[in-house]
Protein backbone atom coordinates (compact mmCIF):
# COMPACT_ATOMS: atom_id res chain seq x y z
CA UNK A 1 33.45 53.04 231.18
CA UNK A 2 37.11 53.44 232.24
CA UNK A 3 39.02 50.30 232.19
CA UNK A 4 42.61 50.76 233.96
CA UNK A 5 42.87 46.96 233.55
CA UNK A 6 40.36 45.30 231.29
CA UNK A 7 38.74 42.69 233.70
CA UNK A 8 37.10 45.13 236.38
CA UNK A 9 35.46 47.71 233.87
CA UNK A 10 34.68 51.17 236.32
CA UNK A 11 31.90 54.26 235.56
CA UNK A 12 33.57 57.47 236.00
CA UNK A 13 30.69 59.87 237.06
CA UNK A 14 30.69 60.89 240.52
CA UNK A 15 27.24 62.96 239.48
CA UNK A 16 28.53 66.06 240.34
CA UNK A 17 28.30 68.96 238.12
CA UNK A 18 31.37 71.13 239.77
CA UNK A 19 34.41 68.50 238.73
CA UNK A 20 35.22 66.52 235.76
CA UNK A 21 35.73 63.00 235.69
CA UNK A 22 38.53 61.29 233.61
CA UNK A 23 39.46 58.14 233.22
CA UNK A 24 43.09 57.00 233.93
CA UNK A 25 44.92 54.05 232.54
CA UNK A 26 47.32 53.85 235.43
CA UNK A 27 45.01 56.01 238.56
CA UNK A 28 41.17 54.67 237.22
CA UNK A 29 38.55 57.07 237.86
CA UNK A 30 39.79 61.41 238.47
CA UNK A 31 37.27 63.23 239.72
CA UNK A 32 39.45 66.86 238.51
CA UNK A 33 37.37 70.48 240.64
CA UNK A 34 35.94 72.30 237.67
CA UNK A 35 37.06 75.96 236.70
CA UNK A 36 34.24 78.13 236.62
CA UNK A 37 35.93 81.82 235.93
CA UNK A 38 34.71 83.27 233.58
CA UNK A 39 37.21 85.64 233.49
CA UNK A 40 35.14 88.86 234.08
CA UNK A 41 36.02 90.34 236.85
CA UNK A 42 32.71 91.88 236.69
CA UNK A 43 31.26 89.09 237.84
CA UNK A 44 31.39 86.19 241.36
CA UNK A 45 31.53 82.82 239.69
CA UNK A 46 31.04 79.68 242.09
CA UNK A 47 29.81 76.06 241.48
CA UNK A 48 26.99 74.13 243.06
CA UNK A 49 26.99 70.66 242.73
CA UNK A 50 23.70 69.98 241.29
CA UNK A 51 23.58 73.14 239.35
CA UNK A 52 27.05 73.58 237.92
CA UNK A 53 28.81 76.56 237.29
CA UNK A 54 26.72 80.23 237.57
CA UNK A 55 28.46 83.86 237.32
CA UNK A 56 26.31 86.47 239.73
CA UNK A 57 26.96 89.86 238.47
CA UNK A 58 29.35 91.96 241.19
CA UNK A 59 28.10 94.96 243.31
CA UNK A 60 30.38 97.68 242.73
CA UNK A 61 28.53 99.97 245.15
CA UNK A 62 31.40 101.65 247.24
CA UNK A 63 28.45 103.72 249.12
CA UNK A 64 29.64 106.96 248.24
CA UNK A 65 27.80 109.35 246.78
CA UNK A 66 30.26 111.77 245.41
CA UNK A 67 31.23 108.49 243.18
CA UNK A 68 29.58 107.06 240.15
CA UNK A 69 30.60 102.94 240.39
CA UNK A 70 30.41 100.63 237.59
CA UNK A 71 31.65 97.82 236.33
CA UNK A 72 34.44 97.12 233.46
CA UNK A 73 34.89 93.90 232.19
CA UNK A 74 38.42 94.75 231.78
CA UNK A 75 39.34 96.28 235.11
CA UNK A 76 36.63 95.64 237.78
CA UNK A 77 34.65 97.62 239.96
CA UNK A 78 35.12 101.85 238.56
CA UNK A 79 34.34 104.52 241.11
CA UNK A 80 34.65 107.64 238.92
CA UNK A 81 34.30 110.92 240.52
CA UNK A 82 30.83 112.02 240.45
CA UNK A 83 29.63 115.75 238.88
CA UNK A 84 29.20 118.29 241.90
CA UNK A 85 25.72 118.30 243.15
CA UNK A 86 23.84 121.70 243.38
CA UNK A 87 25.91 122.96 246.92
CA UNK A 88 24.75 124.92 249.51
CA UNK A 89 24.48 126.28 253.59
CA UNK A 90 21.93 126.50 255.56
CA UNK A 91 22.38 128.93 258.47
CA UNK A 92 20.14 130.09 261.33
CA UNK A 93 20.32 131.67 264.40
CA UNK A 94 18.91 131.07 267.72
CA UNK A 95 17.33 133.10 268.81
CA UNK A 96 16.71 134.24 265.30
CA UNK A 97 15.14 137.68 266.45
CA UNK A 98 16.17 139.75 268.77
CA UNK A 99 13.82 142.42 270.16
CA UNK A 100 13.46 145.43 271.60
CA UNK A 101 16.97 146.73 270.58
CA UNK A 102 18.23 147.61 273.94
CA UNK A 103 21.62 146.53 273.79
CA UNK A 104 20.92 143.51 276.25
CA UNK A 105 23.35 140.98 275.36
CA UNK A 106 21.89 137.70 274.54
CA UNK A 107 23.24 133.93 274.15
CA UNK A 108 23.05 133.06 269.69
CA UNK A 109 23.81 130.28 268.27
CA UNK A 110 24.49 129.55 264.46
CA UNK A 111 23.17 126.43 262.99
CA UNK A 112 25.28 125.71 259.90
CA UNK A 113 23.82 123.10 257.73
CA UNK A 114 25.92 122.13 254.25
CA UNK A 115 24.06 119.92 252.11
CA UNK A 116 25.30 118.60 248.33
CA UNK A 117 29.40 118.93 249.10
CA UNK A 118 31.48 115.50 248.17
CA UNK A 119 34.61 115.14 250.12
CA UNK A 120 33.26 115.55 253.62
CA UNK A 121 31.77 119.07 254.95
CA UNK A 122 33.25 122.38 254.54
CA UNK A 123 35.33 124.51 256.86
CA UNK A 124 33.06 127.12 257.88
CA UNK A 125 34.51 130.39 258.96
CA UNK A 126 32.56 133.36 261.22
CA UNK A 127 33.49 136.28 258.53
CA UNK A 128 31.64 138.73 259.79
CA UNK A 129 28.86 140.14 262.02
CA UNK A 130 25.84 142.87 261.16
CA UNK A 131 24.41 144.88 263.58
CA UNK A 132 20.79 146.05 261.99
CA UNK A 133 19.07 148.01 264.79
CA UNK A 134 15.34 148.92 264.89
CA UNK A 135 14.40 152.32 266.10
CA UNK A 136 17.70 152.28 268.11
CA UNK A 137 20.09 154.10 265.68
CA UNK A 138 23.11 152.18 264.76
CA UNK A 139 24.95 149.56 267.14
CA UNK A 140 28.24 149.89 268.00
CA UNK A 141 29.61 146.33 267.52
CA UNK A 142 32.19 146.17 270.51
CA UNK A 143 29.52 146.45 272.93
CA UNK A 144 26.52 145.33 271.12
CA UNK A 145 28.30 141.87 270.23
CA UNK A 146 30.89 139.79 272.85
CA UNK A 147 32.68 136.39 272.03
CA UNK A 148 32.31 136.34 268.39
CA UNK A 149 35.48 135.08 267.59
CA UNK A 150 35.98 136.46 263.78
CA UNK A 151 38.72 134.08 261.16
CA UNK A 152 37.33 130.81 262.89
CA UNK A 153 34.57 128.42 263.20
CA UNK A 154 32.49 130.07 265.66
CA UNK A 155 28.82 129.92 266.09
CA UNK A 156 28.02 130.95 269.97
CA UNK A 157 28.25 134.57 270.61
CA UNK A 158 26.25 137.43 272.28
């Protein structure tokens, strides 16, 4: 009972869980908002008022997966760089055969597919084109091949 003056005794209990109730001699009844931090900032602490406090554990998923993410009670969410996966590119050609070697030029285009590289995709650079003829005898690559653009990223040619 809280008794600010003795004749009019007063409950202090306003039932709910998320503030604490005082009694004042000069104010009566305090209904004071409860502190619920746990003080891990791994965690998302809130109060319900039937419940009380509760401390939900954080998501520290920054959705990148070149980054390993945890949580440290002492700092927070971690997003340590992740070991490098198992890299490699895909390329093919379309047409990917050309036949009979006649020296007819023909529209190619290079598919270049990276997979397993963290930081965003590679710069891919045309170093080089082979000329492999059939029964032909060897190609000479200034006629046989147009618009391959060599030191860039091209991947349309004939």
């Amino acid at each position: 009972m809280c008794e600010p003056n003795l004749s009019d005794p007063v409950i202090c209990n306003d039932f709910d869980l998320c503030t604490t109730d005082l009694c004042s001699s000069t104010t009566g009844c305090v209904f004071q908002s409860r502190n619920c931090d746990d003080a891990d900032p791994c965690t998302a602490d809130t109060c319900n008022a039937a419940g009380g406090c509760s401390s939900t554990p954080l998501s520290c998923d920054d959705q990148d997966p070149c980054t390993l993410d945890s949580c440290n009670s002492g700092a927070g969410c971690v997003h340590d760089p992740a070991p490098e996966p198992d890299r490699s590119l895909q390329v093919s050609l379309s047409p990917s055969r050309l036949y009979p070697p006649n020296h007819r030029l023909v529209p190619i285009v290079a598919t270049v597919t990276p997979t397993g590289f963290c930081g965003g995709a590679p710069t891919i650079v045309l170093t080089s084109i082979l000329i492999q003829e059939g029964n032909g005898g060897p190609g000479t690559p200034g006629q046989d091949i147009q618009g391959a653009d060599l030191g860039t990223a091209d991947t349309a040619f004939q």
